[in-house]
N, C-alpha and C. Protein backbone atom coordinates (compact mmCIF):
# COMPACT_ATOMS: atom_id res chain seq x y z
N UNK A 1 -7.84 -0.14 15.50
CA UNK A 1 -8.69 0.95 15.92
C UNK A 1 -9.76 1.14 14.85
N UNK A 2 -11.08 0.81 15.60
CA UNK A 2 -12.05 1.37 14.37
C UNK A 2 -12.35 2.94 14.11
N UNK A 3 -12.25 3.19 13.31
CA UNK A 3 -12.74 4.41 13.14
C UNK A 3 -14.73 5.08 12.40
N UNK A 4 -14.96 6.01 12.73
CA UNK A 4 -16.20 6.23 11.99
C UNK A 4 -15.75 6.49 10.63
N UNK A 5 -16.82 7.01 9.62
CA UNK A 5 -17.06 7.01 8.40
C UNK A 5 -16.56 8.87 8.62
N UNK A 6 -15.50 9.28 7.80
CA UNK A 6 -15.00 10.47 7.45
C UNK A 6 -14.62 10.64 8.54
N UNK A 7 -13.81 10.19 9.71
CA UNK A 7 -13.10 10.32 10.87
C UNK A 7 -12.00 10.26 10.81
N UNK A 8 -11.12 11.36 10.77
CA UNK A 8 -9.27 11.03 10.41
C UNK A 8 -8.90 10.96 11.99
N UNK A 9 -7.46 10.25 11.25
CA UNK A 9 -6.83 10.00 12.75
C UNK A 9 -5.91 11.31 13.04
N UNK A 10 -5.71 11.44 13.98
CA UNK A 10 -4.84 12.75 14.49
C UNK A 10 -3.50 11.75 14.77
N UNK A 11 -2.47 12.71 14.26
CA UNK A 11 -1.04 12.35 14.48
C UNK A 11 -0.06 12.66 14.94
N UNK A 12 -0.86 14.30 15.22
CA UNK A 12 -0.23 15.28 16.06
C UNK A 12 0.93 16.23 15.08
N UNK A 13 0.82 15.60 13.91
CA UNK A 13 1.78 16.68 12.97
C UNK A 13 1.33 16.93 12.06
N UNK A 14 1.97 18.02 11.16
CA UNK A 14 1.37 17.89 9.63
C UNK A 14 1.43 17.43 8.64
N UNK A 15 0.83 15.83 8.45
CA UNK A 15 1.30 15.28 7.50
C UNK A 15 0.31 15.19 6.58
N UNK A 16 0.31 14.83 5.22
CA UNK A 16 -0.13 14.52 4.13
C UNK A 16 -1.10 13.42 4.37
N UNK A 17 -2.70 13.53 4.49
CA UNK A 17 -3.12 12.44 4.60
C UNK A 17 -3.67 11.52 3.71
N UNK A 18 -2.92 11.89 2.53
CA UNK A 18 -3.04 10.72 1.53
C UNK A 18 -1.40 9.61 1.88
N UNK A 19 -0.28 10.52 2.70
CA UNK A 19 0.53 9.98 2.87
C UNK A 19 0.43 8.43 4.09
N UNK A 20 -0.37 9.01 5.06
CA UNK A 20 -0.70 8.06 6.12
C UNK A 20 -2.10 7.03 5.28
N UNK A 21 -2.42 7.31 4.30
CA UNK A 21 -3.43 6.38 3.86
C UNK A 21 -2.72 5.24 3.23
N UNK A 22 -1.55 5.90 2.89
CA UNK A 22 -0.82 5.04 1.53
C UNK A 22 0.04 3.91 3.03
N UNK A 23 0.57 4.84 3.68
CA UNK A 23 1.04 3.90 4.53
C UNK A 23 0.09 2.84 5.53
N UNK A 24 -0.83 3.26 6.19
CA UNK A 24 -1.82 2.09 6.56
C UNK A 24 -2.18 1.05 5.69
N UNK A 25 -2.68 1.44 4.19
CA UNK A 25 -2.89 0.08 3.41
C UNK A 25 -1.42 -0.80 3.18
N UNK A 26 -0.66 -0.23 2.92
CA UNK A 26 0.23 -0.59 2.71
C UNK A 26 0.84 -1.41 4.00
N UNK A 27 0.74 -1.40 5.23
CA UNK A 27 0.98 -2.23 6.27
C UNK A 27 -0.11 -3.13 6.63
N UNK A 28 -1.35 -2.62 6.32
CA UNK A 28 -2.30 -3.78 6.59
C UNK A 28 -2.19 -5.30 5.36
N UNK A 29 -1.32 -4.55 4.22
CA UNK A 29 -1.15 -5.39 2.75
C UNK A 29 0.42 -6.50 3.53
N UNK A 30 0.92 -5.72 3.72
CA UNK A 30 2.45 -6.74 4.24
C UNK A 30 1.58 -7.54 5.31
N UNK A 31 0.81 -6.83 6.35
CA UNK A 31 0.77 -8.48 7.58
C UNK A 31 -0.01 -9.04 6.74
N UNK A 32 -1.31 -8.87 5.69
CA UNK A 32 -1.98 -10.49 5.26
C UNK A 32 -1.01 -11.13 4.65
N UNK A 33 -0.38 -10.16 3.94
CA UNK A 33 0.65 -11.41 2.85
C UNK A 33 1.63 -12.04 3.79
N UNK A 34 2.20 -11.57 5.38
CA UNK A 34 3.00 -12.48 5.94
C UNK A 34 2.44 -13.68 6.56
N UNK A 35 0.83 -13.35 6.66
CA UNK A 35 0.35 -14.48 7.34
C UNK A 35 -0.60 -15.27 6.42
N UNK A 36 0.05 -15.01 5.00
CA UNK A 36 -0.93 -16.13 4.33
C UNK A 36 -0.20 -17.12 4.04
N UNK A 37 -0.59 -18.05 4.57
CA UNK A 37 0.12 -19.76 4.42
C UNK A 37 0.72 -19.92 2.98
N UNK A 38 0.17 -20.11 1.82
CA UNK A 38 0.51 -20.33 0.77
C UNK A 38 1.64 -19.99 0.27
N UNK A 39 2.54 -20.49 -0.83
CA UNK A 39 3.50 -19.87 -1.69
C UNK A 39 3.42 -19.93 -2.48
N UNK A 40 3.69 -18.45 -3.71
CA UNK A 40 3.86 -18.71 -4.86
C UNK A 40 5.01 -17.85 -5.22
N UNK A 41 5.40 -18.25 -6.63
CA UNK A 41 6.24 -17.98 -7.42
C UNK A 41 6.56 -16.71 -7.31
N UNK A 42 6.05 -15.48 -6.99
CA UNK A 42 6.16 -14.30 -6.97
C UNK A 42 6.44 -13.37 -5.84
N UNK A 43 5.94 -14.13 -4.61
CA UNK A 43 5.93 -14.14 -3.59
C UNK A 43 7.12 -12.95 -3.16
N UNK A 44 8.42 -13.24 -3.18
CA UNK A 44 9.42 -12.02 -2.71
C UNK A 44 9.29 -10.98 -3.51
N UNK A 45 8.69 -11.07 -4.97
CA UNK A 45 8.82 -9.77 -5.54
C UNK A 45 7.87 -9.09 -4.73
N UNK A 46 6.50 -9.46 -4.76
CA UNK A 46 5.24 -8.35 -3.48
C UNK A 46 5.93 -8.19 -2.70
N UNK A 47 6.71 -8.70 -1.43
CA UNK A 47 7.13 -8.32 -0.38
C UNK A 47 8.00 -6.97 -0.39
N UNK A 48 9.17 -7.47 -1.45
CA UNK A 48 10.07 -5.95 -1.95
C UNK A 48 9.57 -4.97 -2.43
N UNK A 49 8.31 -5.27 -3.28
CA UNK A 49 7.97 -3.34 -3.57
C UNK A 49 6.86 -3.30 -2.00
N UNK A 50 6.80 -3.93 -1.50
CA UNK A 50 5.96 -3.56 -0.55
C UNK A 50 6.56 -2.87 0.40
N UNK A 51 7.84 -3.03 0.58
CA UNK A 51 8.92 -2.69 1.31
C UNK A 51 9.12 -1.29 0.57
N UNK A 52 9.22 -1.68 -0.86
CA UNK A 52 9.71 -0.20 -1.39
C UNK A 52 8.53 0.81 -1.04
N UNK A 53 7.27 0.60 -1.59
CA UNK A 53 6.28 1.66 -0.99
C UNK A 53 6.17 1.93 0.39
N UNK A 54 6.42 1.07 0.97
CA UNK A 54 6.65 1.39 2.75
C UNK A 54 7.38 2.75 3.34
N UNK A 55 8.62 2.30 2.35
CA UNK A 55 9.65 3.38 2.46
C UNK A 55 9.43 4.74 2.03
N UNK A 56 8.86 4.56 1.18
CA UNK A 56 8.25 5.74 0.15
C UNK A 56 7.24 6.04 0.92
N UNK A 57 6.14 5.64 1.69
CA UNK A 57 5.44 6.66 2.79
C UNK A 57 6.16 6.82 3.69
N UNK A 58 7.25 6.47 4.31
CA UNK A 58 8.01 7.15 5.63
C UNK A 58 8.61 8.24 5.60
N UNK A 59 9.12 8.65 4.19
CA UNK A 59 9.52 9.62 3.55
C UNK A 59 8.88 10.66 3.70
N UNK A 60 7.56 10.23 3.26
CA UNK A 60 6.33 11.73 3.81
C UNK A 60 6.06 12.18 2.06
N UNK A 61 6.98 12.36 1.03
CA UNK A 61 6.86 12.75 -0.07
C UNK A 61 7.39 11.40 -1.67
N UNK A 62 6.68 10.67 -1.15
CA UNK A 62 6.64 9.77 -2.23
C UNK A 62 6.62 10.48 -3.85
N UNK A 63 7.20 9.73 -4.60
CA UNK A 63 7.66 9.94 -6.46
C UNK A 63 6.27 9.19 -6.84
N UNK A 64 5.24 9.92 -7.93
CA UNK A 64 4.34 9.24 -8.16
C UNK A 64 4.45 8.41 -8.99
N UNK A 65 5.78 8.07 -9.87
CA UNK A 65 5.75 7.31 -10.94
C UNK A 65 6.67 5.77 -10.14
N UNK A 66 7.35 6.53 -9.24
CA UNK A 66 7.53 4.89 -8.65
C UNK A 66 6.75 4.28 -7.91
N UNK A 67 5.81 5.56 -7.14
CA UNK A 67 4.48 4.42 -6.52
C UNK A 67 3.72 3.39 -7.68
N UNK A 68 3.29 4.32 -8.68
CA UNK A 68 2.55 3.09 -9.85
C UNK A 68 3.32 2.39 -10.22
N UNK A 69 4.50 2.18 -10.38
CA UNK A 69 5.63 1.52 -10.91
C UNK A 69 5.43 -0.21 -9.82
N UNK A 70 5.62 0.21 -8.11
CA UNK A 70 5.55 -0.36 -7.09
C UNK A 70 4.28 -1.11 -7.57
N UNK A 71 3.07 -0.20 -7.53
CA UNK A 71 1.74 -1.28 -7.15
C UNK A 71 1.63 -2.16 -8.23
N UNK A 72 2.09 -1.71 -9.93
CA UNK A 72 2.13 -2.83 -10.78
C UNK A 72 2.92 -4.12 -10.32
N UNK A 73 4.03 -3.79 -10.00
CA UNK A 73 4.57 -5.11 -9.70
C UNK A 73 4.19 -6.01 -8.53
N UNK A 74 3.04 -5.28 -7.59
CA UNK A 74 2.61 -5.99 -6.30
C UNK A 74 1.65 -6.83 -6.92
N UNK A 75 0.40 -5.96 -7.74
CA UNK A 75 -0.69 -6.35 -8.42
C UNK A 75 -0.17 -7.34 -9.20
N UNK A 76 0.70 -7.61 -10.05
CA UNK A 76 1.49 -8.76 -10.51
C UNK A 76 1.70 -9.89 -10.23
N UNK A 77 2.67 -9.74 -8.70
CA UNK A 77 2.72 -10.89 -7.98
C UNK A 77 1.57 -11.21 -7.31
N UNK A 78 0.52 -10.59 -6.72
CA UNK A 78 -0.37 -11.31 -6.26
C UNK A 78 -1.64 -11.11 -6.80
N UNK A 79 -2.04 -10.67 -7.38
CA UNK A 79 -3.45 -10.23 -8.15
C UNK A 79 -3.71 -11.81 -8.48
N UNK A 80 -3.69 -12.45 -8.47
CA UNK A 80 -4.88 -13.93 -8.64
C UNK A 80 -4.24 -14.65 -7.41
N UNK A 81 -3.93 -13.91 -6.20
CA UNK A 81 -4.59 -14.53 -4.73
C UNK A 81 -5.79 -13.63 -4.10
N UNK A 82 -6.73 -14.57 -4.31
CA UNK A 82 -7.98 -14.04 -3.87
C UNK A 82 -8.00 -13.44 -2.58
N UNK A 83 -7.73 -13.69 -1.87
CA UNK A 83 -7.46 -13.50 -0.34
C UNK A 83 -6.76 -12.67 0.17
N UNK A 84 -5.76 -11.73 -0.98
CA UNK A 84 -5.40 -10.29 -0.53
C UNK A 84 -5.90 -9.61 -1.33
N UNK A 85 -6.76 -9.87 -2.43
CA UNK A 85 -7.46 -8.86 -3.09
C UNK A 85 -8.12 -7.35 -2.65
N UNK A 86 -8.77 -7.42 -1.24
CA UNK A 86 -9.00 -6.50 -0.88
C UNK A 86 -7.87 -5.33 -0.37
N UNK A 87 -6.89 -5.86 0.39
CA UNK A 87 -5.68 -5.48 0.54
C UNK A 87 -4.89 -4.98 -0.40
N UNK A 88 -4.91 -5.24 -1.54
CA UNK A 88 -4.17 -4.79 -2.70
C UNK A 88 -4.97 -3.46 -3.24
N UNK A 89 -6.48 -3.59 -3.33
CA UNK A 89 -7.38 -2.32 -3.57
C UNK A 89 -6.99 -1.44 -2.64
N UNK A 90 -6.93 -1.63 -1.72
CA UNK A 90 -6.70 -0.44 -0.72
C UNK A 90 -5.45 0.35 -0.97
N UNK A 91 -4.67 -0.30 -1.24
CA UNK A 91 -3.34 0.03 -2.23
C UNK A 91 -3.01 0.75 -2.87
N UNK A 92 -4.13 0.40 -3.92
CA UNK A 92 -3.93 0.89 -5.27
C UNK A 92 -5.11 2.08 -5.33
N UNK A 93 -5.99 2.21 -3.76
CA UNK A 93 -6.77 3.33 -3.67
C UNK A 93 -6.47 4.56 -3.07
N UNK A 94 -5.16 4.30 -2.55
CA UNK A 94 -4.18 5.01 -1.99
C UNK A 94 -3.13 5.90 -2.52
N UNK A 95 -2.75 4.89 -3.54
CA UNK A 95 -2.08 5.64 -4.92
C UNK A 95 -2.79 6.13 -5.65
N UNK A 96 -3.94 6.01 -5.58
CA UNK A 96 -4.36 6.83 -6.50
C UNK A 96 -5.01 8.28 -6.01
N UNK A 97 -4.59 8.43 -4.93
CA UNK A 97 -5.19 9.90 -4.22
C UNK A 97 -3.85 10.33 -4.80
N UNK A 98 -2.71 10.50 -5.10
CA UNK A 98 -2.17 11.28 -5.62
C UNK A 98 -1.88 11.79 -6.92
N UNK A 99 -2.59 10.68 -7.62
CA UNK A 99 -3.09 11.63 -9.01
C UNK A 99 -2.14 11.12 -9.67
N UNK A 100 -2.13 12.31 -11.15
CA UNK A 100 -1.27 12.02 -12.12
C UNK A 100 0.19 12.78 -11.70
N UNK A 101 0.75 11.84 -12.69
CA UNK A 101 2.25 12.18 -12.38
C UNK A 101 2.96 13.42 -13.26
N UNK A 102 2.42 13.47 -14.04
CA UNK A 102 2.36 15.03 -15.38
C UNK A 102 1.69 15.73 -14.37
């Protein structure tokens, strides 16, 4: 679904919409990485915190120190595949709407 520029989606409840941000990047980040051909070495660790932050937006009230905790180790495993780079920003632009953890 495209959306316009400052157009939120309606969800019909009241949720946190840094929470549904964290979760859209975060699912648009799992399908490139399931459909990128390649393997590397790191490969299941991204998938598991990806899983873990997944979980952590279904929740509705994600821990901010295990989200940064999560995206380091995603940014880890894949940060020099060019090809989810954008996917990983979105990520880590997501976590960062919730600020500091102090």
């Amino acid at each position: 679904m495209l959306r316009s520029v400052g157009q939120r989606r309606v969800t019909g409840r009241d949720e946190d919409p840094r929470v549904a941000e964290l979760r859209t990047a975060v699912s648009r980040l799992r399908r490139a990485l399931a459909a990128h051909p390649a393997e590397f070495p790191d490969r299941g660790i991204a998938e598991d915190e990806l899983a873990a932050l997944a979980e952590m937006a279904q929740s509705g009230a994600p821990e901010v120190p295990r989200l940064r905790r999560s995206l380091l180790l995603v940014a880890g495993a894949i940060g020099s595949v060019s090809a989810l780079a954008s996917g990983l920003a979105a990520v880590r632009g997501a976590v960062e709407l919730f600020g500091d953890a102090r």
